[in-house]
PDB file of N, CA and C in Angstrom:
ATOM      1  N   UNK A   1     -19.731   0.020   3.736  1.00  0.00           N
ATOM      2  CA  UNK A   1     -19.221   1.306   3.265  1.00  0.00           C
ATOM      3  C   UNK A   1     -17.991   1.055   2.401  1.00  0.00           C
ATOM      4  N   UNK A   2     -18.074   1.325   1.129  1.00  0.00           N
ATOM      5  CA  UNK A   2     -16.884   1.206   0.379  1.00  0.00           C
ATOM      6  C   UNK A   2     -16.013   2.265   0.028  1.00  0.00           C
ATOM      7  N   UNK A   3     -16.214   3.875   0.591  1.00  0.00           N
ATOM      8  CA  UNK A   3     -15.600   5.238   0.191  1.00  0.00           C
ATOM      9  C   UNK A   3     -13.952   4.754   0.492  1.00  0.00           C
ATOM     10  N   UNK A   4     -13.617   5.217  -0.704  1.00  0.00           N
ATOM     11  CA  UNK A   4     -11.934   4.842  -1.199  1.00  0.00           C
ATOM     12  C   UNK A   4     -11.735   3.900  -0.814  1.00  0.00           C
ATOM     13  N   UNK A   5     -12.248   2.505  -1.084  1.00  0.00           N
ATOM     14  CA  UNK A   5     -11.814   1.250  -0.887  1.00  0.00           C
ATOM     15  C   UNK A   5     -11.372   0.816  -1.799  1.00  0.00           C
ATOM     16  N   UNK A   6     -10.900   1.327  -2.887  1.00  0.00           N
ATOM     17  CA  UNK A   6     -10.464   1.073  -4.244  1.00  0.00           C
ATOM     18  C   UNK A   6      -8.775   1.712  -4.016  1.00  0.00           C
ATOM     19  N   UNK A   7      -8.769   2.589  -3.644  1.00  0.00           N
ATOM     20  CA  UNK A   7      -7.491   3.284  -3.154  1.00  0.00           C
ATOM     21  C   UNK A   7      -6.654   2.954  -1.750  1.00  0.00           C
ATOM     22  N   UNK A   8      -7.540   2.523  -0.952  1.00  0.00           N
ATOM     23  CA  UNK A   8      -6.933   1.559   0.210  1.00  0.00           C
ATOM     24  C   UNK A   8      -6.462   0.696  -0.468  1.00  0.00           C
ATOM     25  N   UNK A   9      -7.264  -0.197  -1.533  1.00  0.00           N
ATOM     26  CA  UNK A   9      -6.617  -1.256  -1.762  1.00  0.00           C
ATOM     27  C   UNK A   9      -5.723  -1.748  -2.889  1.00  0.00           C
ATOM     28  N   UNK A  10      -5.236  -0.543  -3.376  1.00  0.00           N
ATOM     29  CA  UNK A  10      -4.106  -0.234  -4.372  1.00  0.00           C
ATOM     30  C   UNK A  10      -3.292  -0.124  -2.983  1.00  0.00           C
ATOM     31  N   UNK A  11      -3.241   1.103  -2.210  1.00  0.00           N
ATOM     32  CA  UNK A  11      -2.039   0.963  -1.557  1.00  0.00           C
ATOM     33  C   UNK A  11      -1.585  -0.255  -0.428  1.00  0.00           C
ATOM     34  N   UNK A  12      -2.268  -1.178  -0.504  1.00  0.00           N
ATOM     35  CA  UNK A  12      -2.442  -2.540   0.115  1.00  0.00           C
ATOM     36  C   UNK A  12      -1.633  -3.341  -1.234  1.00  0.00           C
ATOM     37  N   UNK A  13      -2.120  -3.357  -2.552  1.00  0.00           N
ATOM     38  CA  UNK A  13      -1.860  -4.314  -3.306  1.00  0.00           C
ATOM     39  C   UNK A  13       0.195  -3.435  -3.514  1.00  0.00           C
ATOM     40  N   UNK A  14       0.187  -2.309  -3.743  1.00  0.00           N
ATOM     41  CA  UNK A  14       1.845  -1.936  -3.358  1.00  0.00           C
ATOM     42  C   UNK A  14       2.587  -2.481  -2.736  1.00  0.00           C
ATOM     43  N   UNK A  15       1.925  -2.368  -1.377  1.00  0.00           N
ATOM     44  CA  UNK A  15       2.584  -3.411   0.058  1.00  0.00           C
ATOM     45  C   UNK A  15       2.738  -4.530  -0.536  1.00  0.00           C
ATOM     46  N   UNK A  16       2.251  -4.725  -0.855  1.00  0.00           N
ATOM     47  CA  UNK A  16       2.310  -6.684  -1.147  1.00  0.00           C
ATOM     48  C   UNK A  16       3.352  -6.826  -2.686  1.00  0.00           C
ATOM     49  N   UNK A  17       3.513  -5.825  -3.137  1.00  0.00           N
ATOM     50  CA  UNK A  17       4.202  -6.168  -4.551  1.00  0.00           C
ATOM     51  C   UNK A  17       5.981  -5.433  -4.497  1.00  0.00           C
ATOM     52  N   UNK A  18       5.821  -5.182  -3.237  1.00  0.00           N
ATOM     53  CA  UNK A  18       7.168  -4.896  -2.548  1.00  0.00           C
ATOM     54  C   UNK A  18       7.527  -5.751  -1.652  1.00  0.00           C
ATOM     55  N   UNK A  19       7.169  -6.667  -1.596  1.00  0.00           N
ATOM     56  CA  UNK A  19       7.301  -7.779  -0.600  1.00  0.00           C
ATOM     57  C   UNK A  19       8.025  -9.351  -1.499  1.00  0.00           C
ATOM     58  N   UNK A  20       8.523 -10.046  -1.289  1.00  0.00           N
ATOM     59  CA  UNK A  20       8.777 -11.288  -1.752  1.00  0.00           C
ATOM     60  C   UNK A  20       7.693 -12.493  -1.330  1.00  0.00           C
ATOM     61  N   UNK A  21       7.785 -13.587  -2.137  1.00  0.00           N
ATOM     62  CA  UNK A  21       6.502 -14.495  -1.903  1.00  0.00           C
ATOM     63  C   UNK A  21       6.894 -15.015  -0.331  1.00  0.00           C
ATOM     64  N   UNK A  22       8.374 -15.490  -0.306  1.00  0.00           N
ATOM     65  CA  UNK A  22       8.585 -16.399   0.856  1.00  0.00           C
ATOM     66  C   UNK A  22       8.148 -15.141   2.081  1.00  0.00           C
ATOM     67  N   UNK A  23       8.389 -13.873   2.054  1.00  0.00           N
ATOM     68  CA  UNK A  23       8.057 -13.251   3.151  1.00  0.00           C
ATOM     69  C   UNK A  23       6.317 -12.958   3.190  1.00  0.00           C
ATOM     70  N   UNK A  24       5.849 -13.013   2.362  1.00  0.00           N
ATOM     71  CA  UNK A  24       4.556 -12.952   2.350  1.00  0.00           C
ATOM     72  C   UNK A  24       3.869 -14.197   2.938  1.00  0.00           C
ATOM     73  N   UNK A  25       4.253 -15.831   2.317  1.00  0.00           N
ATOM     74  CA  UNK A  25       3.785 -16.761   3.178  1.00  0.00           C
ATOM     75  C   UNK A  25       4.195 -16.814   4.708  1.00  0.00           C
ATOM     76  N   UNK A  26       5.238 -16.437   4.880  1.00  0.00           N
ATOM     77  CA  UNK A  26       5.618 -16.398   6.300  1.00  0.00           C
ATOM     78  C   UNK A  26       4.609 -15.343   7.067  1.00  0.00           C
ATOM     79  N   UNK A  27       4.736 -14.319   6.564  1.00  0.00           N
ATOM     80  CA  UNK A  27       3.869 -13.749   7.705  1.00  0.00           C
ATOM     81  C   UNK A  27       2.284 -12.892   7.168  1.00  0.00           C
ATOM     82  N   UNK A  28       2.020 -14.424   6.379  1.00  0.00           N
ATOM     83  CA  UNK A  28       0.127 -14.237   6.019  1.00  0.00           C
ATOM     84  C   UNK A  28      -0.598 -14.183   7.071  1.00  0.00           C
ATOM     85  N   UNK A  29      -0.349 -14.333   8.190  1.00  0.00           N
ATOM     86  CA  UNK A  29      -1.756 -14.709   9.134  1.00  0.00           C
ATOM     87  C   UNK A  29      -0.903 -13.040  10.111  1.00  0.00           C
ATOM     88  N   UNK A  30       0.450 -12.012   9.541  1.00  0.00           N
ATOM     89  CA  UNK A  30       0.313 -10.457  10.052  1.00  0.00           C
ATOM     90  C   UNK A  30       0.438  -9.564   8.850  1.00  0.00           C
ATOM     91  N   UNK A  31      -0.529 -10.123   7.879  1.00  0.00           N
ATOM     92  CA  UNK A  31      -0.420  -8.991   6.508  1.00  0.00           C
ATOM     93  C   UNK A  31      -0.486  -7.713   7.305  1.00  0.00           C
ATOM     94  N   UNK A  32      -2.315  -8.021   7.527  1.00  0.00           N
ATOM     95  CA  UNK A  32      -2.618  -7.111   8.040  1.00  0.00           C
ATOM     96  C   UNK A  32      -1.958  -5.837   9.041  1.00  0.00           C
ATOM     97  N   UNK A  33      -1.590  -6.414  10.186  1.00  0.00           N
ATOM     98  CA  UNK A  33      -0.622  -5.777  11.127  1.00  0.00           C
ATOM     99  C   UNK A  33       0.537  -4.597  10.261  1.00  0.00           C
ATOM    100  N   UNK A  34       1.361  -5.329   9.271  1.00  0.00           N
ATOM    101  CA  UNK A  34       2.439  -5.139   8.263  1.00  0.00           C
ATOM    102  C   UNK A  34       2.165  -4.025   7.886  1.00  0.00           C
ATOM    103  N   UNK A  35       0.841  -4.336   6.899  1.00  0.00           N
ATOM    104  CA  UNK A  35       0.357  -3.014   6.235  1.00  0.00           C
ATOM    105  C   UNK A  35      -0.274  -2.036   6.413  1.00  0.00           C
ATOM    106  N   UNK A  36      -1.363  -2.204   7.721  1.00  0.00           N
ATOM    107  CA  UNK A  36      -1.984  -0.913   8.281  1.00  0.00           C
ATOM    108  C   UNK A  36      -2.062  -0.395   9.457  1.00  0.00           C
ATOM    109  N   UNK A  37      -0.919  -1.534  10.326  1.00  0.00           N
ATOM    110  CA  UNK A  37      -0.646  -0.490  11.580  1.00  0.00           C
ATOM    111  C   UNK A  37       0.583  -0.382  12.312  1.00  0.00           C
ATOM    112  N   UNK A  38       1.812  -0.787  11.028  1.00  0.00           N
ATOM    113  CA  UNK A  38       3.007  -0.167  11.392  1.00  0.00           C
ATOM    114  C   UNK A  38       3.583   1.445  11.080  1.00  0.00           C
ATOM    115  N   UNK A  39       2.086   1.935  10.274  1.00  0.00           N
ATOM    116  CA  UNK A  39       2.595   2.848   9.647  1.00  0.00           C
ATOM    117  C   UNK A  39       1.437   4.062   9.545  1.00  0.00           C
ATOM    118  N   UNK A  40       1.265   5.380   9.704  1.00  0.00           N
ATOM    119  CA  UNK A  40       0.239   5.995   9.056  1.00  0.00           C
ATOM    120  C   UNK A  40      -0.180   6.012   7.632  1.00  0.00           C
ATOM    121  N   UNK A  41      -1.536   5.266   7.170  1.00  0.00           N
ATOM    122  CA  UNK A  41      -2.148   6.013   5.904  1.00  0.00           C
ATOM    123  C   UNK A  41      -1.518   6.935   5.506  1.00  0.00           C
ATOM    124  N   UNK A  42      -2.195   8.173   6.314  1.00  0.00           N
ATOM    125  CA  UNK A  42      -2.142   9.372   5.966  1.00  0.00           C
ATOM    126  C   UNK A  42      -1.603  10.562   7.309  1.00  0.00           C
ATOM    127  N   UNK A  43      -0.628  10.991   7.015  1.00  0.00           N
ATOM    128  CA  UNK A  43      -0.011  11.790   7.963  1.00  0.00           C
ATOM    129  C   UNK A  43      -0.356  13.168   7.912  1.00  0.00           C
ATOM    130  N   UNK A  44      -0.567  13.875   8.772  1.00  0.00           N
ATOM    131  CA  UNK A  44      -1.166  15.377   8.418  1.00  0.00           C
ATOM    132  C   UNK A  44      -2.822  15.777   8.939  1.00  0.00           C
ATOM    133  N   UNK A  45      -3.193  16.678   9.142  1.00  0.00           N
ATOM    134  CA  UNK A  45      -4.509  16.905   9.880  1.00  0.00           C
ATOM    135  C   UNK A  45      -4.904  17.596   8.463  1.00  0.00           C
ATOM    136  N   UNK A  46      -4.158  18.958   7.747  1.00  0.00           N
ATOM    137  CA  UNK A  46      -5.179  18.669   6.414  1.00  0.00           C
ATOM    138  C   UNK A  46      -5.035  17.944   5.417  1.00  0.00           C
ATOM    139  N   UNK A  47      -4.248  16.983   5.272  1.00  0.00           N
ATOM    140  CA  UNK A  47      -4.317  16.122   4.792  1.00  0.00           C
ATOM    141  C   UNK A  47      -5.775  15.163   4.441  1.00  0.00           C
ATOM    142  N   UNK A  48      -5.479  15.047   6.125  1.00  0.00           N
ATOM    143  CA  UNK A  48      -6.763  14.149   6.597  1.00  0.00           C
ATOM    144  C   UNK A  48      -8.156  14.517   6.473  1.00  0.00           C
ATOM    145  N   UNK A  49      -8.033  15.711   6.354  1.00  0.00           N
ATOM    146  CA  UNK A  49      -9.325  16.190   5.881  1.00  0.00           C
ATOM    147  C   UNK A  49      -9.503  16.508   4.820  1.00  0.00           C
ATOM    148  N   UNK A  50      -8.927  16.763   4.177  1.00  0.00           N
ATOM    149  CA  UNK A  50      -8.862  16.663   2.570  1.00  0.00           C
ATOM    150  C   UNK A  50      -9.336  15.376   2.157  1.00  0.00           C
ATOM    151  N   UNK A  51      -9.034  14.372   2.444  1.00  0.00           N
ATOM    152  CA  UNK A  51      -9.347  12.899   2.473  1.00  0.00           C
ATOM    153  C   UNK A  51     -10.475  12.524   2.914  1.00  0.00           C
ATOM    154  N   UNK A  52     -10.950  13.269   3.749  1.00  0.00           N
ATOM    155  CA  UNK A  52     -12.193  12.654   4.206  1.00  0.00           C
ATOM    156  C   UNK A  52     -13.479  13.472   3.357  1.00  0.00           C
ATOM    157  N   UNK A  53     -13.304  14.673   2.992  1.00  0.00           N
ATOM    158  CA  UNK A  53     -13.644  15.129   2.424  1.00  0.00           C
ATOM    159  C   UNK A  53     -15.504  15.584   2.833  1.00  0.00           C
ATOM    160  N   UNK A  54     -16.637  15.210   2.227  1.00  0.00           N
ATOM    161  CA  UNK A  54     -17.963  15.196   2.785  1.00  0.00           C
ATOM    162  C   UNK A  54     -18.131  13.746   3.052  1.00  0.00           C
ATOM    163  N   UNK A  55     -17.421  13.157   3.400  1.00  0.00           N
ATOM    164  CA  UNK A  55     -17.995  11.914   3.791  1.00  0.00           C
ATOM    165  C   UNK A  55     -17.546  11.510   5.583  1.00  0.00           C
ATOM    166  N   UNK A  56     -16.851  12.796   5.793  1.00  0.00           N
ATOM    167  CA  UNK A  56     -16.382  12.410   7.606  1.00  0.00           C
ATOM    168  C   UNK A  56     -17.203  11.929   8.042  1.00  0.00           C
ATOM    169  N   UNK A  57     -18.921  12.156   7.890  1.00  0.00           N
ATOM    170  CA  UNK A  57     -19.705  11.769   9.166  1.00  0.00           C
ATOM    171  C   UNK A  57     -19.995  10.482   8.963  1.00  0.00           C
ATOM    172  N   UNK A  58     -19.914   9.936   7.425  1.00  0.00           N
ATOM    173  CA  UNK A  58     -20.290   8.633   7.455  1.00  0.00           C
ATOM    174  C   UNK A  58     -19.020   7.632   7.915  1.00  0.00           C
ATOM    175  N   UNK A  59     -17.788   8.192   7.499  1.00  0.00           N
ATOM    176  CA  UNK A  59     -16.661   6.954   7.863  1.00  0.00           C
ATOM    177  C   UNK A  59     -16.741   7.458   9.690  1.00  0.00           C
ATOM    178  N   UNK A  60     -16.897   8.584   9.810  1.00  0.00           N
ATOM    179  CA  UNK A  60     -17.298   8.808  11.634  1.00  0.00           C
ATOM    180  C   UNK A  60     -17.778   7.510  11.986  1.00  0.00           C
ATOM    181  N   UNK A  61     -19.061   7.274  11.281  1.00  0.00           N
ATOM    182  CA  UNK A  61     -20.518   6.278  12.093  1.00  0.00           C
ATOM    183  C   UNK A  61     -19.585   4.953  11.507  1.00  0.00           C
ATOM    184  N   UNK A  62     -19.125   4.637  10.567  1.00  0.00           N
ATOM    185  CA  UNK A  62     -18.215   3.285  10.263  1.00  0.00           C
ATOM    186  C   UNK A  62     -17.392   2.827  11.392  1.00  0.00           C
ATOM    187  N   UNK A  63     -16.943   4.029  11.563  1.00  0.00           N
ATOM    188  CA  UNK A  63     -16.094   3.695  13.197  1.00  0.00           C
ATOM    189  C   UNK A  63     -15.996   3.415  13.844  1.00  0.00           C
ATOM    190  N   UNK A  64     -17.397   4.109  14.425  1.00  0.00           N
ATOM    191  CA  UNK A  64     -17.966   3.680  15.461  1.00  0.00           C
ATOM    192  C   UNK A  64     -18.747   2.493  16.048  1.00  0.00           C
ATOM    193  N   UNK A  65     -19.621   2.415  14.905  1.00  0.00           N
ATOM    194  CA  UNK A  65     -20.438   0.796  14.848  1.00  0.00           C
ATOM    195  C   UNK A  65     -19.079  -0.414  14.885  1.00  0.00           C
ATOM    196  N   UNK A  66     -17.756  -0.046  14.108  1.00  0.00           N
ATOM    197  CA  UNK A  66     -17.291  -1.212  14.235  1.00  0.00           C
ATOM    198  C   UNK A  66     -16.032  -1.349  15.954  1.00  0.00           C
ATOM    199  N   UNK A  67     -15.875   0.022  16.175  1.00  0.00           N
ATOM    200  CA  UNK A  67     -15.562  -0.207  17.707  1.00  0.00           C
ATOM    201  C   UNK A  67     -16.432  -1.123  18.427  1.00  0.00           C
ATOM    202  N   UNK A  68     -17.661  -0.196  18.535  1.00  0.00           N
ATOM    203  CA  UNK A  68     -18.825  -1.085  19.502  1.00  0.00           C
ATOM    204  C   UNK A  68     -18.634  -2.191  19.035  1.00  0.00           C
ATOM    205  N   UNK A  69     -18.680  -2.608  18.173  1.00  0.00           N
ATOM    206  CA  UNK A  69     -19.284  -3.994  17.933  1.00  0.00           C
ATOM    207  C   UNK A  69     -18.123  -4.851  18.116  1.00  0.00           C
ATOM    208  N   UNK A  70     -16.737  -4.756  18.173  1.00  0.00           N
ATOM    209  CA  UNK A  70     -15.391  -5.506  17.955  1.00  0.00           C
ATOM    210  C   UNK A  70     -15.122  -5.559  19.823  1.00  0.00           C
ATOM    211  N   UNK A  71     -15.316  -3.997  19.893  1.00  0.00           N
ATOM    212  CA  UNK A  71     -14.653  -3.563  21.553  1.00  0.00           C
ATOM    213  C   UNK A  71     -15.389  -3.651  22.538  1.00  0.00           C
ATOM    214  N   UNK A  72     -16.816  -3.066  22.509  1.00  0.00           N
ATOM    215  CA  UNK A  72     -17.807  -2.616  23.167  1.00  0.00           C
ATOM    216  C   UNK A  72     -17.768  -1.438  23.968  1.00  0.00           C
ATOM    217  N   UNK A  73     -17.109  -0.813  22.905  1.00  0.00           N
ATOM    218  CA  UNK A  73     -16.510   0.891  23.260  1.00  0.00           C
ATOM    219  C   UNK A  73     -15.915   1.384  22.347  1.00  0.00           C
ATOM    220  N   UNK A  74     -15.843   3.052  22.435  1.00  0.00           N
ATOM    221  CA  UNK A  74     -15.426   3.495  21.464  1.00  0.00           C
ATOM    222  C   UNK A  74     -14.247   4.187  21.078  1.00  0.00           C
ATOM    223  N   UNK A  75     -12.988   4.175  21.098  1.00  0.00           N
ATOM    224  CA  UNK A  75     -12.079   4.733  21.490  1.00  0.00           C
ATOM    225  C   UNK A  75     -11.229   5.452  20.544  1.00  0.00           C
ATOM    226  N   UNK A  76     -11.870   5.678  19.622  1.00  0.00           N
ATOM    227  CA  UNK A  76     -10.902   6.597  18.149  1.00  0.00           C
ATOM    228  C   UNK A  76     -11.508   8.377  18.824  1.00  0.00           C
ATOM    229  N   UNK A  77     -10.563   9.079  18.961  1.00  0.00           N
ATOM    230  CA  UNK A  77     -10.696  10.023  18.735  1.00  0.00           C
ATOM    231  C   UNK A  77     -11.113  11.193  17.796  1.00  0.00           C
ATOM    232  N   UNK A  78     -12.509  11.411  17.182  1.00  0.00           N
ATOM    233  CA  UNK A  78     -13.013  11.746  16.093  1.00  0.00           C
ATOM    234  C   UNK A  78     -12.826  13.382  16.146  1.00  0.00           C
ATOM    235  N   UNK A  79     -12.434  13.832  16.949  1.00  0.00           N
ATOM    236  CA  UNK A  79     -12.279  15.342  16.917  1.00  0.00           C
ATOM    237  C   UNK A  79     -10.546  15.079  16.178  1.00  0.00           C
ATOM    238  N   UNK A  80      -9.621  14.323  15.925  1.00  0.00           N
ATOM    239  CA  UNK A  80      -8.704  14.384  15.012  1.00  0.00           C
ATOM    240  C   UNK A  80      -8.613  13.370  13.538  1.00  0.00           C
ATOM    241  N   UNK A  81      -8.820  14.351  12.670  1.00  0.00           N
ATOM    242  CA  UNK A  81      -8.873  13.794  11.424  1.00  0.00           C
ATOM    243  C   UNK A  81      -7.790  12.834  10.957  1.00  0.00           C
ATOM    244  N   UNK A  82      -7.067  13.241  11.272  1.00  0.00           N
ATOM    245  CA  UNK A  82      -5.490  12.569  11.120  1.00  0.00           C
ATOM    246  C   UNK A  82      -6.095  10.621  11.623  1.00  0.00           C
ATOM    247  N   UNK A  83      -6.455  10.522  13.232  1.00  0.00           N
ATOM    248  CA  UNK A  83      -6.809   9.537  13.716  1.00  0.00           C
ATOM    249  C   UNK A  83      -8.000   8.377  12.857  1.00  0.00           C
ATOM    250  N   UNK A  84      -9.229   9.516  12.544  1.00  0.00           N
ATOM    251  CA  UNK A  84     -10.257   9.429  11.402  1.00  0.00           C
ATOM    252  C   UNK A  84      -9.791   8.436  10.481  1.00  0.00           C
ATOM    253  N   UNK A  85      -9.041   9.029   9.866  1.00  0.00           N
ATOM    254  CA  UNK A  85      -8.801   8.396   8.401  1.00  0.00           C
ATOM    255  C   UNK A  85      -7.961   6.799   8.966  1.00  0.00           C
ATOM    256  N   UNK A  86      -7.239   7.084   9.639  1.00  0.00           N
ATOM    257  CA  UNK A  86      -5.841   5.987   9.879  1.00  0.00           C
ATOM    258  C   UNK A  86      -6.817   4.697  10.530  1.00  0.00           C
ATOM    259  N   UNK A  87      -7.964   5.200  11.532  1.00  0.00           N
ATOM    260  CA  UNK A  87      -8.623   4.123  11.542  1.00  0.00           C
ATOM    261  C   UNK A  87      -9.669   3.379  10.628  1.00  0.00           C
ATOM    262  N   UNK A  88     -10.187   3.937  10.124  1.00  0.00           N
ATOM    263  CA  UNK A  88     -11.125   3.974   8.821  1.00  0.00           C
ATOM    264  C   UNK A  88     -10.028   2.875   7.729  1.00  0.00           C
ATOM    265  N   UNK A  89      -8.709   3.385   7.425  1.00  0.00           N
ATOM    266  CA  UNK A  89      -8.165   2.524   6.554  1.00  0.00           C
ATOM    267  C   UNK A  89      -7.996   1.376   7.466  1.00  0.00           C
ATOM    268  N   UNK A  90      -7.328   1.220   8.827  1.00  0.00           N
ATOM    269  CA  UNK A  90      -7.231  -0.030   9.658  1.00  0.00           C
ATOM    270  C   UNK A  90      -8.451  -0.971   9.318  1.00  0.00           C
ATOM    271  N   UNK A  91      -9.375  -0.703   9.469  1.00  0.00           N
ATOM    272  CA  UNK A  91     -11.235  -1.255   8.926  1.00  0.00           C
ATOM    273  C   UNK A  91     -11.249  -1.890   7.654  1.00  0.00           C
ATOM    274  N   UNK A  92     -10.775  -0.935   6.984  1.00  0.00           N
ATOM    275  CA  UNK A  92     -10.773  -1.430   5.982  1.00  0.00           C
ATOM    276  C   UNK A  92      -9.828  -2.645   5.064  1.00  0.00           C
ATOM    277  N   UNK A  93      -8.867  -2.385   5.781  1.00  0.00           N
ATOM    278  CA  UNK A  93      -7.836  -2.934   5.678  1.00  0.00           C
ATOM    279  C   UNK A  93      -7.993  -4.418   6.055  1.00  0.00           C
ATOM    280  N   UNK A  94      -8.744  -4.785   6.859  1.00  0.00           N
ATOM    281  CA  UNK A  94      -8.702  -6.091   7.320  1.00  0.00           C
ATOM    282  C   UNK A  94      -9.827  -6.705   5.855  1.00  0.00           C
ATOM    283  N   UNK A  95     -10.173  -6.137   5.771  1.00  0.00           N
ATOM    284  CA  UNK A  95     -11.803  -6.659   4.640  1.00  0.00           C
ATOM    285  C   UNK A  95     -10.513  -7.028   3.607  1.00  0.00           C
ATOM    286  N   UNK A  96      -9.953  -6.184   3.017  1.00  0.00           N
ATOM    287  CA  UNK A  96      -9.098  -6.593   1.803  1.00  0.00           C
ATOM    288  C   UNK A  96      -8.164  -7.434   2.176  1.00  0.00           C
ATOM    289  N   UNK A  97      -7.221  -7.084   3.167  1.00  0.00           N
ATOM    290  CA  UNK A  97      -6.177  -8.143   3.665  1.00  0.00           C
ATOM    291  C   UNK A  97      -6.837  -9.540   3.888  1.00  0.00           C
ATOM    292  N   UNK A  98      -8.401 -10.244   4.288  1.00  0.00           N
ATOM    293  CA  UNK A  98      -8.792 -10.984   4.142  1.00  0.00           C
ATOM    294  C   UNK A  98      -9.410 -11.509   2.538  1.00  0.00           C
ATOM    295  N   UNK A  99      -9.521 -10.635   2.083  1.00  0.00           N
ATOM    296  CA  UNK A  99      -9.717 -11.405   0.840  1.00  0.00           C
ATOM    297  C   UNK A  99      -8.641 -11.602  -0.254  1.00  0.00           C
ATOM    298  N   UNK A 100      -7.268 -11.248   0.188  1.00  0.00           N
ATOM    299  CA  UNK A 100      -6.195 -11.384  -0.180  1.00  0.00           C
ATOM    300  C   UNK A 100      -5.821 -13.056   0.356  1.00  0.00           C
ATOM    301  N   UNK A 101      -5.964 -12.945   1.357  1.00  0.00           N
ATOM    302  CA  UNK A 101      -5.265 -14.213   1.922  1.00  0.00           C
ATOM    303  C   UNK A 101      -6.305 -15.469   1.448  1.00  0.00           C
ATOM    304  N   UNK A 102      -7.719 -14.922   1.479  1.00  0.00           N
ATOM    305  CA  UNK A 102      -8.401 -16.207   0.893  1.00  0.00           C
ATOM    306  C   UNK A 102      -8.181 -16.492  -0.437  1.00  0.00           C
ATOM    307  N   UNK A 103      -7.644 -15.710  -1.116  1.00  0.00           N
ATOM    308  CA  UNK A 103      -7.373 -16.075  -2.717  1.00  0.00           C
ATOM    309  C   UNK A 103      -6.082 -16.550  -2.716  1.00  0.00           C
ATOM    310  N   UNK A 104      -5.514 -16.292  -1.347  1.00  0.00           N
ATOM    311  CA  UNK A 104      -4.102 -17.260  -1.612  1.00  0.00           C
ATOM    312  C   UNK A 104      -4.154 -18.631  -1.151  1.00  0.00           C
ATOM    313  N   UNK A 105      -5.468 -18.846  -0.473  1.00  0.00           N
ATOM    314  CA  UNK A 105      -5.428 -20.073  -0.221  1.00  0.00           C
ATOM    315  C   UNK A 105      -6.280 -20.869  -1.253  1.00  0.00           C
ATOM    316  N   UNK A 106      -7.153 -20.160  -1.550  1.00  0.00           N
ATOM    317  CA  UNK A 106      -7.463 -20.882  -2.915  1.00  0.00           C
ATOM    318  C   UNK A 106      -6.659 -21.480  -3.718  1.00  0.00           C
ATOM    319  N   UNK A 107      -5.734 -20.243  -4.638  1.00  0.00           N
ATOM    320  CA  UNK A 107      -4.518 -20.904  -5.693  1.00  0.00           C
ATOM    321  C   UNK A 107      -3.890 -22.323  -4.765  1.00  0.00           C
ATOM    322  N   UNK A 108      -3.517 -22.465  -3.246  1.00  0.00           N
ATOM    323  CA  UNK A 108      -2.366 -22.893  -2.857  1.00  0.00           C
ATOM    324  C   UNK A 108      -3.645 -24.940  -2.777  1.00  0.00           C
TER     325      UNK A 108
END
């Protein structure tokens, strides 16, 4: 599922261009952590739905398949949109934050 993975990962590539190199090598192996779960995405319930827009039920089922499959349970609260989205970018977030770090190990 790629819905706004282009926009996750602008505000991912921000994070990182507000950052310095030496703090970035230091803590490559908690980009992730740094950028998508010290902080909300998106704050606000219509916000969040504004954001999700007609695609809730599919980033819903994204969710879910990747709970089960990580947790073997499901534990996002889908009756709040706010939660919706913030995990949906967490998901996503790791896909880009990993292909960030593999292109840094490439150059290195």
């Amino acid at each position: 599922m790629d819905y706004k993975r282009e926009e996750i990962k602008e505000y991912f590539d921000d994070f990182i261009n507000d950052q310095d190199a030496e703090w970035i090598e230091e803590n490559k192996d908690d980009l992730h952590y740094h950028a998508f779960n010290t902080d909300y995405y998106i704050i606000g319930t219509y916000q969040a739905k504004q954001w999700l827009g007609d695609q809730v039920f599919d980033v819903i089922e994204h969710i879910r398949e990747y709970e089960q499959s990580n947790f073997g349970e499901v534990s996002t609260d889908f009756s709040d949109a706010e939660r919706v989205v913030n995990m949906y970018t967490y998901i996503m977030g790791e896909e880009i934050v990993s292909e960030y770090v593999n292109k840094l190990e490439e150059v290195a």
